[in-house]
N, C-alpha and C. Protein backbone atom coordinates (compact mmCIF):
# COMPACT_ATOMS: atom_id res chain seq x y z
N UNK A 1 4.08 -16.95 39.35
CA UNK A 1 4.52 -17.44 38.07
C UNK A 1 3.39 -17.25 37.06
N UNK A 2 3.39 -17.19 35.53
CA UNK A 2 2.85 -16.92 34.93
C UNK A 2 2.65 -17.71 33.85
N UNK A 3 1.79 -18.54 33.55
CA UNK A 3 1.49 -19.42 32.68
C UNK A 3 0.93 -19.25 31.12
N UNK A 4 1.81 -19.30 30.37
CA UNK A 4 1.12 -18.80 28.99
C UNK A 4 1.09 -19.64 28.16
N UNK A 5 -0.04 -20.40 27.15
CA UNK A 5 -0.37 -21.00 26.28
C UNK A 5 -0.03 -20.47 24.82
N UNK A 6 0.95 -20.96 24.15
CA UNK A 6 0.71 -20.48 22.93
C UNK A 6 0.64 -21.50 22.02
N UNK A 7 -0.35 -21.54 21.43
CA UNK A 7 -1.16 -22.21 20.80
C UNK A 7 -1.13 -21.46 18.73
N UNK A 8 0.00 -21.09 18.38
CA UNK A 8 0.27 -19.89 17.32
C UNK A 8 -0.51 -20.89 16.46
N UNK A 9 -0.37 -21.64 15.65
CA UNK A 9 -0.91 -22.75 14.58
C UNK A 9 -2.37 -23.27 15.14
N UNK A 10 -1.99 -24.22 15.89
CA UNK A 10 -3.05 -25.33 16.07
C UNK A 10 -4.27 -24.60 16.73
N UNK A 11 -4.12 -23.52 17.61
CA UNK A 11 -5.28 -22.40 18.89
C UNK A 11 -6.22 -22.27 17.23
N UNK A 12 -6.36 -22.25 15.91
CA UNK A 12 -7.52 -21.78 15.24
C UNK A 12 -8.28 -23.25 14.90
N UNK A 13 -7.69 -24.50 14.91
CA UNK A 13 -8.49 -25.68 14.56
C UNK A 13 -9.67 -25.74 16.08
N UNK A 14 -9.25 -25.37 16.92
CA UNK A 14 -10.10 -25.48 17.97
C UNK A 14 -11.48 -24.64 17.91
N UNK A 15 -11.39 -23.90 16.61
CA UNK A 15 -13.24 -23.52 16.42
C UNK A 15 -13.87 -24.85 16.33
N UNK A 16 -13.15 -25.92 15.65
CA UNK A 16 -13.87 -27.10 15.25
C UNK A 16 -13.69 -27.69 16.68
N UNK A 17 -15.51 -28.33 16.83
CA UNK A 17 -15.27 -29.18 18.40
C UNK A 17 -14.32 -30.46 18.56
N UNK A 18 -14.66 -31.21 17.27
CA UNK A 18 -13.67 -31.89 17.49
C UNK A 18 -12.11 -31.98 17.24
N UNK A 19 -11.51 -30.46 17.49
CA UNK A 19 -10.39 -30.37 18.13
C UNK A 19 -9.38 -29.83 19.44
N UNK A 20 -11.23 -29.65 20.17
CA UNK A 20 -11.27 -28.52 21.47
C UNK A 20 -10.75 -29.32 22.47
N UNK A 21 -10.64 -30.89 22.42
CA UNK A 21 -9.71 -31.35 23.28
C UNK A 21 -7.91 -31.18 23.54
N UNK A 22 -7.69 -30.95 22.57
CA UNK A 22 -6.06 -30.39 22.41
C UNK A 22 -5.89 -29.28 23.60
N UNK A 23 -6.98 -28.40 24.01
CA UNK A 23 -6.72 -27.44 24.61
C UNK A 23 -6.86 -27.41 25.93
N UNK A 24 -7.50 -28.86 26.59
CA UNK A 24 -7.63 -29.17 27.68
C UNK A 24 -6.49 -29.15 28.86
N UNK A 25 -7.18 -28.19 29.63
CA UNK A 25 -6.39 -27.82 31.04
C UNK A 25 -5.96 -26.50 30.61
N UNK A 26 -6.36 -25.53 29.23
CA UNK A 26 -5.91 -24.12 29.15
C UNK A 26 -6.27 -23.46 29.92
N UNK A 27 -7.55 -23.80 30.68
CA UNK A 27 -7.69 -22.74 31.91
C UNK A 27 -7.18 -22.59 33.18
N UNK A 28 -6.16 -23.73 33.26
CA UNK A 28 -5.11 -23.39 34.27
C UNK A 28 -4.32 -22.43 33.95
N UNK A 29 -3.95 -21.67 32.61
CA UNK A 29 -2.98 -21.14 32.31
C UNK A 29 -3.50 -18.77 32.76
N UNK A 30 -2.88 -18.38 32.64
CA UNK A 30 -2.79 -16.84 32.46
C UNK A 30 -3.27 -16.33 31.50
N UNK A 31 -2.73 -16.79 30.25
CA UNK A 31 -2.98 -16.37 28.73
C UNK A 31 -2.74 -17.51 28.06
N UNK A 32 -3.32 -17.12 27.04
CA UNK A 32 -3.76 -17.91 25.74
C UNK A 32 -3.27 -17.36 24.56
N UNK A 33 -2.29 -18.02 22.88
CA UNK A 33 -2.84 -16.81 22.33
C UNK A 33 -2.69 -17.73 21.08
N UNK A 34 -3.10 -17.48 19.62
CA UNK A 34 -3.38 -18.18 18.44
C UNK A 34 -3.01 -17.13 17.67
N UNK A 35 -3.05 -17.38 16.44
CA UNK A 35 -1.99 -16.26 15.30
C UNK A 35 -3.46 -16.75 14.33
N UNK A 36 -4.25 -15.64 14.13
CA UNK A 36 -4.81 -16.41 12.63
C UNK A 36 -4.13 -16.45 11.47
N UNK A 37 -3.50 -15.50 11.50
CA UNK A 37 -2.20 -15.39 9.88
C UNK A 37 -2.11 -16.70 9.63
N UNK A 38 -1.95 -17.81 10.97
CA UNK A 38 -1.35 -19.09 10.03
C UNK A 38 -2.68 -19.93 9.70
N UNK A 39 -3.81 -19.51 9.97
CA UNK A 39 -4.70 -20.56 9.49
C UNK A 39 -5.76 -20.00 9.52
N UNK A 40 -6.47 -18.43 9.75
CA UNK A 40 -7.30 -18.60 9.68
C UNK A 40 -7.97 -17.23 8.28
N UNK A 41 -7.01 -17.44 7.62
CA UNK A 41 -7.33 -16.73 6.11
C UNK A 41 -7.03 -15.04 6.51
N UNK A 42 -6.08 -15.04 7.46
CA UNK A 42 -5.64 -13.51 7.21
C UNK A 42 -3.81 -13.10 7.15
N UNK A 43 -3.92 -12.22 6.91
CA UNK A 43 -2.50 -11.59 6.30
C UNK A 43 -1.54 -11.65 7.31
N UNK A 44 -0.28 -11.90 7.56
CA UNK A 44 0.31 -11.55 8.29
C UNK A 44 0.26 -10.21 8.83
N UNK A 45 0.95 -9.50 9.66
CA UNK A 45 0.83 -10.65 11.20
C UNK A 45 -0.65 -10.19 12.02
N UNK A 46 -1.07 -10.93 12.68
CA UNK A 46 -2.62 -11.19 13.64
C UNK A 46 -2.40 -12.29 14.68
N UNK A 47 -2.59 -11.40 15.98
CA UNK A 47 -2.47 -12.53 17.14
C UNK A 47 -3.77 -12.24 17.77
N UNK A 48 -4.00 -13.21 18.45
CA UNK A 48 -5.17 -13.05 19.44
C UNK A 48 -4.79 -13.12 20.79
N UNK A 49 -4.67 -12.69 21.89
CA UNK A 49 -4.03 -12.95 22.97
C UNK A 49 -5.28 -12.81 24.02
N UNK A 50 -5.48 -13.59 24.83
CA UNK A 50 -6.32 -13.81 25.73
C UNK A 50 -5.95 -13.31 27.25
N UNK A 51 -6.37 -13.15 28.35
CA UNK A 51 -5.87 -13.23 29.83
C UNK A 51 -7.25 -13.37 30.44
N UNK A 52 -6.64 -14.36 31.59
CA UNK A 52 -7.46 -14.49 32.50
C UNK A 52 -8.17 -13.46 33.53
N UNK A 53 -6.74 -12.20 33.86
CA UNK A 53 -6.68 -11.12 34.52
C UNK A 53 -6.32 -10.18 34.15
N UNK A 54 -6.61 -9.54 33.19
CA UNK A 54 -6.16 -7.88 33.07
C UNK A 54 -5.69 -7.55 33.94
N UNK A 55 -5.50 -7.34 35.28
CA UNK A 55 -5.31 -6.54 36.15
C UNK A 55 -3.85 -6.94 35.83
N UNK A 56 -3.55 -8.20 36.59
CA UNK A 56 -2.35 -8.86 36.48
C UNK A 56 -1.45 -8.80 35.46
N UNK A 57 -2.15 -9.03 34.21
CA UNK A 57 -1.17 -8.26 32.64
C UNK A 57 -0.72 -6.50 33.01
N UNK A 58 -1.55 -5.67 32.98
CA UNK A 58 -1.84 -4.65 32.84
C UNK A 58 -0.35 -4.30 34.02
N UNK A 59 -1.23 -4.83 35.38
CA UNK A 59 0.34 -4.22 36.66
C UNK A 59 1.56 -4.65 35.64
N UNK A 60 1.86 -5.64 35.21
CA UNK A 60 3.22 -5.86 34.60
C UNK A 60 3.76 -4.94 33.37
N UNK A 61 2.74 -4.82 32.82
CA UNK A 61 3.32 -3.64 31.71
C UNK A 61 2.95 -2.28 31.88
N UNK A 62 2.34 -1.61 32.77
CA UNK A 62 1.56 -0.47 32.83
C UNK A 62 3.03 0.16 32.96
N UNK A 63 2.77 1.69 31.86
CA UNK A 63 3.77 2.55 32.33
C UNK A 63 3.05 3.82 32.28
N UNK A 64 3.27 4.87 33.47
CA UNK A 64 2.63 5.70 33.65
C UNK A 64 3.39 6.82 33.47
N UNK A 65 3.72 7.47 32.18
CA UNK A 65 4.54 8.66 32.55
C UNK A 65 3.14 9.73 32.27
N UNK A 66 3.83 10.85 32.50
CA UNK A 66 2.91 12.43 32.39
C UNK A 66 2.42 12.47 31.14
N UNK A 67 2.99 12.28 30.27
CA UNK A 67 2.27 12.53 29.20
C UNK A 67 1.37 11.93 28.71
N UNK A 68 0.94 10.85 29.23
CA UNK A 68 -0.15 9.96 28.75
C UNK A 68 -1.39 9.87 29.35
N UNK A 69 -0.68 10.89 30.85
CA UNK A 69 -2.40 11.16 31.72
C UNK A 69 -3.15 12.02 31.04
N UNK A 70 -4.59 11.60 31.17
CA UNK A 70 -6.25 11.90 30.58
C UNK A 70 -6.54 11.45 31.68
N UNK A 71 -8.36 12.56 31.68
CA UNK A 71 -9.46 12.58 32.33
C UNK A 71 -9.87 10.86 32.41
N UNK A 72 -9.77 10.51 31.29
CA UNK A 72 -10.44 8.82 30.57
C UNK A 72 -9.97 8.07 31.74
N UNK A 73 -8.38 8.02 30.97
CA UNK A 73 -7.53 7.18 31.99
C UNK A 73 -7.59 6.77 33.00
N UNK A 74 -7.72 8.30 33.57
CA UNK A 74 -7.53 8.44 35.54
C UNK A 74 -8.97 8.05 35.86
N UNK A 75 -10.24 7.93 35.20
CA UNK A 75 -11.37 7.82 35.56
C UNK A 75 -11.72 6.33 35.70
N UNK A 76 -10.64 5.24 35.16
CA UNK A 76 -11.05 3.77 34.80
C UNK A 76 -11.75 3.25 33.94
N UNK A 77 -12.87 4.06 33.72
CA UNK A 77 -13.77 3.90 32.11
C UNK A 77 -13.50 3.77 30.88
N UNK A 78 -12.35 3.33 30.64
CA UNK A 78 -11.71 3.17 29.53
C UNK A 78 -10.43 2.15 29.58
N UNK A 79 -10.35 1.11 28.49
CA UNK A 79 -9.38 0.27 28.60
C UNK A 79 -8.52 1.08 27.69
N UNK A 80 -7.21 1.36 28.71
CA UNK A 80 -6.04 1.80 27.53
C UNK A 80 -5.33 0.59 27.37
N UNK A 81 -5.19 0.57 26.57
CA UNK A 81 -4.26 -0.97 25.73
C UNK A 81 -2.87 -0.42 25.54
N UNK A 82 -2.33 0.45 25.74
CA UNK A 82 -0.97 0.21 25.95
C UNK A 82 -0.48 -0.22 26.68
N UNK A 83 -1.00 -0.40 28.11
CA UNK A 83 -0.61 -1.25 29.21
C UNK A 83 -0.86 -2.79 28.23
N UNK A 84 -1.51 -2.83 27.94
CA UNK A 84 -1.28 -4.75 27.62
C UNK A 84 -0.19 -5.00 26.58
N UNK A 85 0.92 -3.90 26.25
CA UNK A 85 2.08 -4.87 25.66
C UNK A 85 2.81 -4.02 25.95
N UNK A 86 4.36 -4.37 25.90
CA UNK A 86 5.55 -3.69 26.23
C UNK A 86 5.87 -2.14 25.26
N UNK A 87 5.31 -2.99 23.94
CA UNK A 87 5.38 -1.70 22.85
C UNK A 87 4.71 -0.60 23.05
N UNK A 88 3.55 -0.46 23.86
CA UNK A 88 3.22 0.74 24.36
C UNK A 88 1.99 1.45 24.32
N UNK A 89 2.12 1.10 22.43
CA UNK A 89 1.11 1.12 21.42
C UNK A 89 0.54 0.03 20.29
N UNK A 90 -0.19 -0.01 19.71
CA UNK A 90 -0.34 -1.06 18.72
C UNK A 90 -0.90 -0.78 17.24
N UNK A 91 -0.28 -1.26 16.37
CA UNK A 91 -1.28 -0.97 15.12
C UNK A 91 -2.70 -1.44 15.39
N UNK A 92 -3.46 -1.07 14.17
CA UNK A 92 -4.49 -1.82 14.39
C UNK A 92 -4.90 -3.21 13.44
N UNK A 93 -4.54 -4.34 13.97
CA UNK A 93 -4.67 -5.85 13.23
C UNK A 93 -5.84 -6.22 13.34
N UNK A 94 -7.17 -5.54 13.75
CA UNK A 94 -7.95 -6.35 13.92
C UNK A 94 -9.20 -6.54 12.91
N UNK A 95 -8.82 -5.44 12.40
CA UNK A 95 -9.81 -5.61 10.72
C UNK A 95 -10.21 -6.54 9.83
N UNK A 96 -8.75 -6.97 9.60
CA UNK A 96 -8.45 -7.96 8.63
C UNK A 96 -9.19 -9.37 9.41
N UNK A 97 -9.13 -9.49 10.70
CA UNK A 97 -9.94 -10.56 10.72
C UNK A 97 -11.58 -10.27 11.04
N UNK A 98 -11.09 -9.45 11.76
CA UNK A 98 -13.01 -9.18 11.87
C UNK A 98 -13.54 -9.48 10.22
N UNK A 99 -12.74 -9.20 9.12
CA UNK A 99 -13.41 -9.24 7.39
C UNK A 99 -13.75 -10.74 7.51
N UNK A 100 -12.59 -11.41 7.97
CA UNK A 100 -12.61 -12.91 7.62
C UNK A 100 -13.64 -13.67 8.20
N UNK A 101 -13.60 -13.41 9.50
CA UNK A 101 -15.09 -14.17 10.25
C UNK A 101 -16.28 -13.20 9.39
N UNK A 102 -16.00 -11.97 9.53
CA UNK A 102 -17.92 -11.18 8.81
C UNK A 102 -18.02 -12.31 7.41
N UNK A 103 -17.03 -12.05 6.61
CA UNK A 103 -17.42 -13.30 5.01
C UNK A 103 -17.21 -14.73 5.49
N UNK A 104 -16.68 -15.14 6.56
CA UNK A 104 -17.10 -17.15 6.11
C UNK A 104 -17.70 -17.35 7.66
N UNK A 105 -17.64 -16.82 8.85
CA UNK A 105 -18.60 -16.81 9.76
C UNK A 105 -17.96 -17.89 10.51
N UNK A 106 -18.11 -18.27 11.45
CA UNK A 106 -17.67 -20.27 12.00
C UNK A 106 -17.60 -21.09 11.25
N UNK A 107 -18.62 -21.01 10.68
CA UNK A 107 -18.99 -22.71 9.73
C UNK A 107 -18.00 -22.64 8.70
N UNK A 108 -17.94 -21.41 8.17
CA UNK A 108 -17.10 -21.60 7.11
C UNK A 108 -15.62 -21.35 7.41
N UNK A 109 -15.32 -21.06 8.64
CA UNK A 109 -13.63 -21.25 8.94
C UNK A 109 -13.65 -22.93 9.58
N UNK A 110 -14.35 -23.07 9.98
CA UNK A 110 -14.77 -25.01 10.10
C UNK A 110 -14.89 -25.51 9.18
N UNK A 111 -15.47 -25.21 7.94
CA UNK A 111 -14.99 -26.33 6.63
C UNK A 111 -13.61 -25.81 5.81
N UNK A 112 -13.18 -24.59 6.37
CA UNK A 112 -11.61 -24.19 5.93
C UNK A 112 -11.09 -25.51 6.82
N UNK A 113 -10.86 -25.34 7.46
CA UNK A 113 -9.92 -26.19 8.67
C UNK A 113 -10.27 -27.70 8.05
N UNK A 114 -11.59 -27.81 8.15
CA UNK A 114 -11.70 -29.54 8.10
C UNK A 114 -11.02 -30.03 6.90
N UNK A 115 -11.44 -28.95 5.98
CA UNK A 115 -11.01 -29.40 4.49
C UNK A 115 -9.77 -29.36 4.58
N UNK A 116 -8.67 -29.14 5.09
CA UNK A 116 -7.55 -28.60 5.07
C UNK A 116 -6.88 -29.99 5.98
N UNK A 117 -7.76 -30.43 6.95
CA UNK A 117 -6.98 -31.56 7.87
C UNK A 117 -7.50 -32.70 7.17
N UNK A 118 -8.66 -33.16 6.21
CA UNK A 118 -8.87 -33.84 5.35
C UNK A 118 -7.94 -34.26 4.48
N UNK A 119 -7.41 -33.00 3.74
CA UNK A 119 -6.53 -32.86 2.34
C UNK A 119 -5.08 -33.29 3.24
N UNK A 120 -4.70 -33.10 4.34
CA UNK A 120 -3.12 -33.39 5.21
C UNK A 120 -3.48 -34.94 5.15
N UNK A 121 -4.58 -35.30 6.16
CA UNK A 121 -5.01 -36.70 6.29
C UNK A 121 -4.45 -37.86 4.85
N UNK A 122 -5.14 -37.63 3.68
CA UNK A 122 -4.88 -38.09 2.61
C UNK A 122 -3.66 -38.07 1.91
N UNK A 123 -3.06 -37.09 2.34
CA UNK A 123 -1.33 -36.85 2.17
C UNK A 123 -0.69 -37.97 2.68
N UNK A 124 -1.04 -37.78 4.32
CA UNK A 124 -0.39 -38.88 4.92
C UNK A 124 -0.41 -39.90 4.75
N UNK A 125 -1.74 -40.41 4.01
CA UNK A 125 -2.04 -42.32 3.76
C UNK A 125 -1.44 -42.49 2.56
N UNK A 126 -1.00 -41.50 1.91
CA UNK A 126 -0.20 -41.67 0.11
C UNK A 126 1.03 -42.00 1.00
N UNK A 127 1.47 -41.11 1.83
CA UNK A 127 3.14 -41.27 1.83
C UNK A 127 3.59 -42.55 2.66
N UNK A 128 2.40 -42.79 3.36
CA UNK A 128 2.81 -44.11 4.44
C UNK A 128 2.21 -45.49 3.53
N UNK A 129 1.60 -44.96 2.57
CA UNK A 129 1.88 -46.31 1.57
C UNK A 129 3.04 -46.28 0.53
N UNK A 130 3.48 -45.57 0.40
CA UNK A 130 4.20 -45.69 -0.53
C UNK A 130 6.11 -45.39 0.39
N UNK A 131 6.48 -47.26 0.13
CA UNK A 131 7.61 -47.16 0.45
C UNK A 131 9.16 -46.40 0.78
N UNK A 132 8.66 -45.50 -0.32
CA UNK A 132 10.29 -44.39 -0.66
C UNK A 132 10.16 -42.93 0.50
N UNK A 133 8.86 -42.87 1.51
CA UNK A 133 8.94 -42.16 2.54
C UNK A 133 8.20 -43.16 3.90
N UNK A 134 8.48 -42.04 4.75
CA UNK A 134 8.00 -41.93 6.17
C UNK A 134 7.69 -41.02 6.68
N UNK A 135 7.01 -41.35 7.44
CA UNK A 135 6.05 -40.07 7.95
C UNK A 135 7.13 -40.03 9.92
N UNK A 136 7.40 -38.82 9.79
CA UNK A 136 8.30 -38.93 11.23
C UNK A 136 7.16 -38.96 12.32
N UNK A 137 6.27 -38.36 12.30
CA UNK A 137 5.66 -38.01 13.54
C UNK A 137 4.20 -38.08 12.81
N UNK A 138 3.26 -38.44 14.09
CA UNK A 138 1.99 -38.74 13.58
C UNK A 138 1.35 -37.46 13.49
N UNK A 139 0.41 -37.46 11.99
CA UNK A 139 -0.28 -36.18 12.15
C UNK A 139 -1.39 -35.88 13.22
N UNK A 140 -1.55 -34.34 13.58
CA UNK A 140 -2.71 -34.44 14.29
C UNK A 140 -3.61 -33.37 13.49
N UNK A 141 -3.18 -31.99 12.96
CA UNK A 141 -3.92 -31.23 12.29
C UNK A 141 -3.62 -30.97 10.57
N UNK A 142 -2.88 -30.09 10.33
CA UNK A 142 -2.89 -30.33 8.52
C UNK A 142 -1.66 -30.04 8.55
N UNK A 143 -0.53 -30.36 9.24
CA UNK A 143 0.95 -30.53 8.71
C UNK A 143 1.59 -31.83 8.93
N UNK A 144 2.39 -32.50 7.77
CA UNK A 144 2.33 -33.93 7.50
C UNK A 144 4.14 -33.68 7.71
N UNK A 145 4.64 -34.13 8.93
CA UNK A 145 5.86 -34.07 8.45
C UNK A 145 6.89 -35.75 8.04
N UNK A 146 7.26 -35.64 7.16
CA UNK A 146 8.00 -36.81 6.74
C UNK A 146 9.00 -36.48 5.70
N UNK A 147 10.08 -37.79 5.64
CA UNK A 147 11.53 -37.89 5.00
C UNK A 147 11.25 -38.47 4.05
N UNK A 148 12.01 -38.52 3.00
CA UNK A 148 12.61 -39.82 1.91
C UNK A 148 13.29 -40.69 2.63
N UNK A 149 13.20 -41.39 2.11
CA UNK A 149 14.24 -42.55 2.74
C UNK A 149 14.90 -43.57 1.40
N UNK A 150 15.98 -43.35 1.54
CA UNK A 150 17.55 -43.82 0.77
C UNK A 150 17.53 -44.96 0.11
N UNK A 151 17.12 -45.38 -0.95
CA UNK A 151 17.10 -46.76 -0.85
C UNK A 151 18.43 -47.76 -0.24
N UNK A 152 19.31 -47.16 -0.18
CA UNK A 152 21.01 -48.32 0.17
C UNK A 152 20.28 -47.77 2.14
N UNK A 153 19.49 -47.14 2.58
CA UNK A 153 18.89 -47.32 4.33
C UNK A 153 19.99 -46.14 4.57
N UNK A 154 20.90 -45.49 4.26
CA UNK A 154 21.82 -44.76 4.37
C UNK A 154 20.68 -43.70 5.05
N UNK A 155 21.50 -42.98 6.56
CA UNK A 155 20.56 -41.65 7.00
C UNK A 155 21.37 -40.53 6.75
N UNK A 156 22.12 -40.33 5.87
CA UNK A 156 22.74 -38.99 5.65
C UNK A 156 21.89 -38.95 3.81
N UNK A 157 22.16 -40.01 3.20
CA UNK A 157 21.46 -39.85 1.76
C UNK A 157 19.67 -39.74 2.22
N UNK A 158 19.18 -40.20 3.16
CA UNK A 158 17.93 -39.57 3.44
C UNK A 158 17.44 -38.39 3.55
N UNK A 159 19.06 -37.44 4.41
CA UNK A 159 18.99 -36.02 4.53
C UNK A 159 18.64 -35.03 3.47
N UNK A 160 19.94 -35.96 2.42
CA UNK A 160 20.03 -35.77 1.30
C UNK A 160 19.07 -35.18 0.18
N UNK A 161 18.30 -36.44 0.07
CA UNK A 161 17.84 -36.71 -0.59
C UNK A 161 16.16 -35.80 -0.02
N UNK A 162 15.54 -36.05 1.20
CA UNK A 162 14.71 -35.10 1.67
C UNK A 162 14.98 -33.18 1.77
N UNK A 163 16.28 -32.88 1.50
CA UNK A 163 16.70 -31.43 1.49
C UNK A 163 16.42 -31.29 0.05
N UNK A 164 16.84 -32.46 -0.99
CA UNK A 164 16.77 -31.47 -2.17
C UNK A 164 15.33 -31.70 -2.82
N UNK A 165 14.58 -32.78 -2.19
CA UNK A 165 12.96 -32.71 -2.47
C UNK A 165 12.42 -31.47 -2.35
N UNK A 166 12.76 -30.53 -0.65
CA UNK A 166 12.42 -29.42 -0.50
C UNK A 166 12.93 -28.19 -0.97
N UNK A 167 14.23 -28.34 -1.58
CA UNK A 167 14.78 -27.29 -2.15
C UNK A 167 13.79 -27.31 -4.00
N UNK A 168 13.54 -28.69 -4.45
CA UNK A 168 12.92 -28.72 -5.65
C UNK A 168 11.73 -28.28 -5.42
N UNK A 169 10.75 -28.33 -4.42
CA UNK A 169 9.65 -27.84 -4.06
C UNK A 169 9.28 -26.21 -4.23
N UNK A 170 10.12 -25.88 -3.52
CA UNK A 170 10.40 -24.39 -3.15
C UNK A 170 11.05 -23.83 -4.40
N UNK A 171 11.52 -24.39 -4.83
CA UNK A 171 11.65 -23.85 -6.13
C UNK A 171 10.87 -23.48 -6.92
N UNK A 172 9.96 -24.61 -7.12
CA UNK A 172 8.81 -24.71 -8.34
C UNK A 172 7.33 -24.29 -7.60
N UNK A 173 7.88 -24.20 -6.67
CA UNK A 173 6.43 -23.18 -5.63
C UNK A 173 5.11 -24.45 -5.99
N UNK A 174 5.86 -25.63 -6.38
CA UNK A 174 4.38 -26.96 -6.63
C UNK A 174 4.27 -28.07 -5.80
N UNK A 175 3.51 -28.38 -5.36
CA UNK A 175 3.37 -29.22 -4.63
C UNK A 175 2.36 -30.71 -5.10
């Protein structure tokens, strides 16, 4: 069986130590993988995908037809990466972040993040003081999710009333 972690959002707060507990017991797993697109200042799309065993990835996707044998290949001295995904081949995504770590380095994707679960943090203590919402679920990194709530307690005018907050939002692209 094959155990895979995906970690798409939250796998980039874990540069910061104090969020490296979230990830505890990942090394029981096969793979690992985090998206920086969603947090760590690059463009769509960027994954990072980890394995414990190449070998074990690689037997599962390796396809060997004729046309793809080389000296390289057949020699082992070379990682061909089409064995590590079904597609065969891959663009190349890895620029765009290599730019992002070369200009802000750790520290500065660590005060991206902190500042960012700071600014959620403070979200959340506005909305859980202030009566006319709720916060559904407790935050842990920088997404705050919560409803309106109806004043007549009604849960369909909550729906309501929280759909067209977000439809007014998205509208006015303001927050």
């Amino acid at each position: 069986m094959w155990v895979h972690v995906d970690a798409a959002y939250a796998g980039s707060a874990c540069i910061c130590p104090e969020f490296r507990h979230f990830l505890d017991g990942v090394e029981g797993a096969n793979s690992f993988s985090f998206k920086p697109h969603k947090w760590f200042l690059t463009t769509l799309d960027c994954c990072c995908f980890c394995v414990k065993d190449q070998i074990d990835l690689t037997k599962a996707l390796s396809n060997d037809p004729e046309l793809l044998k080389n000296k390289a290949s057949d020699s082992k001295n070379v990682v061909d990466y089409n064995d590590w995904q079904i597609a065969l081949s891959r663009r190349f995504r890895a620029m765009k972040l290599w730019m992002v770590i070369r200009s802000y380095g750790v520290t500065g994707l660590q005060e991206v993040i902190r500042k960012q679960v700071k600014l959620a943090k403070h979200f959340e203590a506005l909305l859980i003081a202030d009566k006319r919402f709720e916060v559904v679920v407790p935050r842990n990194f920088a997404t705050v999710c919560f409803k309106v709530l109806a004043p007549n307690g009604s849960t369909e005018d909550s729906k309501r009333l929280t759909q067209t907050l977000l439809d007014s939002l998205n509208v006015s692209g303001l927050v």
